[in-house]
Protein backbone atom coordinates (compact mmCIF):
# COMPACT_ATOMS: atom_id res chain seq x y z
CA UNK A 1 79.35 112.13 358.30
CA UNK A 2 80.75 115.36 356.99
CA UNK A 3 83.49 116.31 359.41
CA UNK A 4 86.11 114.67 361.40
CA UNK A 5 88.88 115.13 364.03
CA UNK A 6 92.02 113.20 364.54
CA UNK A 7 93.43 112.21 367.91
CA UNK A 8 96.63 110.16 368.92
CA UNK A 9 96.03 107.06 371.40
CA UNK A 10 98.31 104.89 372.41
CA UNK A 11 97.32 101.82 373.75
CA UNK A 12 99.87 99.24 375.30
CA UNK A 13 98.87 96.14 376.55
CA UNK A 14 95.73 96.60 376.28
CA UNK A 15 96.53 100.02 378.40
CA UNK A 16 95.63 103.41 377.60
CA UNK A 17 98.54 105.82 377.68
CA UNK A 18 97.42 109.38 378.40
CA UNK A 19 98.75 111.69 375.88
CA UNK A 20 99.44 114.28 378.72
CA UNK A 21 102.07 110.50 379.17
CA UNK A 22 103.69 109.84 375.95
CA UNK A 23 103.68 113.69 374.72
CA UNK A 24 106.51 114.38 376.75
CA UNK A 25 108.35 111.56 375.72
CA UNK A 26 108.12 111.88 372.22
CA UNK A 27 109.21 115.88 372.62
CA UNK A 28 112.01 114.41 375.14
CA UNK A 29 113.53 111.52 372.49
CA UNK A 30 113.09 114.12 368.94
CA UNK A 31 110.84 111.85 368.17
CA UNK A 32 107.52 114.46 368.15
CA UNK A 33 108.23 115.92 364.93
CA UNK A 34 108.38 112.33 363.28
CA UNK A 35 105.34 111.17 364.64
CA UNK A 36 103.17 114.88 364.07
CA UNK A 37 104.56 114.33 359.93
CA UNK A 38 103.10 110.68 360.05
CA UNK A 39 100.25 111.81 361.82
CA UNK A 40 100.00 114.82 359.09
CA UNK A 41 101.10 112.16 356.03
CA UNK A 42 97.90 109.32 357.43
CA UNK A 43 95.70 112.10 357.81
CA UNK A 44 95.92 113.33 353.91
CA UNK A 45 95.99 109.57 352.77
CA UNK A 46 92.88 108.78 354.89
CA UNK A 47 91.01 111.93 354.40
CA UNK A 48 91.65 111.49 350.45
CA UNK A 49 89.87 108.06 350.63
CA UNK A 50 87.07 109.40 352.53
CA UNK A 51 86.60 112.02 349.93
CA UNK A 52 85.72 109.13 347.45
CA UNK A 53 82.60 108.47 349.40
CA UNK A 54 81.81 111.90 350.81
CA UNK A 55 83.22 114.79 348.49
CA UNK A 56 81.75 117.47 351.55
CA UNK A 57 83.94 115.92 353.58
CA UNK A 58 85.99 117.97 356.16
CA UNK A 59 88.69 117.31 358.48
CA UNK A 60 90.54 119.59 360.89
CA UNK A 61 93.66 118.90 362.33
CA UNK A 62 95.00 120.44 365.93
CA UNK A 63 98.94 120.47 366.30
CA UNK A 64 100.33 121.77 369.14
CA UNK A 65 103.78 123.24 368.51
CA UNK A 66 105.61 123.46 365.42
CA UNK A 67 104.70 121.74 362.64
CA UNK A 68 107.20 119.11 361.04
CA UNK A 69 109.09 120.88 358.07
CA UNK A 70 107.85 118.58 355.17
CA UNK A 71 109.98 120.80 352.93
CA UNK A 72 106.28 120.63 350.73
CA UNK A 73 107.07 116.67 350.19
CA UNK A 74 104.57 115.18 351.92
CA UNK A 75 102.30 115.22 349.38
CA UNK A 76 104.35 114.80 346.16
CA UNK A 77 105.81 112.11 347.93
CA UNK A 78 102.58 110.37 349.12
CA UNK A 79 101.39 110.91 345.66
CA UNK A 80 98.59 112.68 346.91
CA UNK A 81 97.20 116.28 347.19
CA UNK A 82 95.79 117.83 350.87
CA UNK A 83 92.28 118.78 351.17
């Protein structure tokens, strides 16, 4: 594997919830900025361990709308660098 995409699914019991579902809530709530800097934060933190195993390892990200302001903290904080 040298490449790799990330998606958001939620499933609920033992449901799939559409994303064209739960987007809309999660921009209705606030809560869409939240969840796109965890998505961003689990995607550096995973991606970093694949990089162990595969160093040409490449991952691209697709975020519709603004991106969470991380104020540059996500990785200090995470103790970890983007690729």
């Amino acid at each position: 594997m040298f490449g790799g995409e990330v998606l958001l699914r939620w499933k609920n019991e033992g449901k799939e919830i559409s994303p064209s579902k739960f987007v809309p809530i999660l921009e209705q709530t606030g809560m869409i900025a939240p969840v796109g800097k965890w998505i961003l934060e689990e995607t550096m933190r995973k991606g970093k361990e694949i990089l162990k195993y595969q160093p040409d390892f490449r991952l691209s990200v697709r975020y519709h709308g603004a991106l969470p302001d991380t104020g540059g903290k996500s990785a200090d904080r995470a103790d970890r660098d983007p690729f």
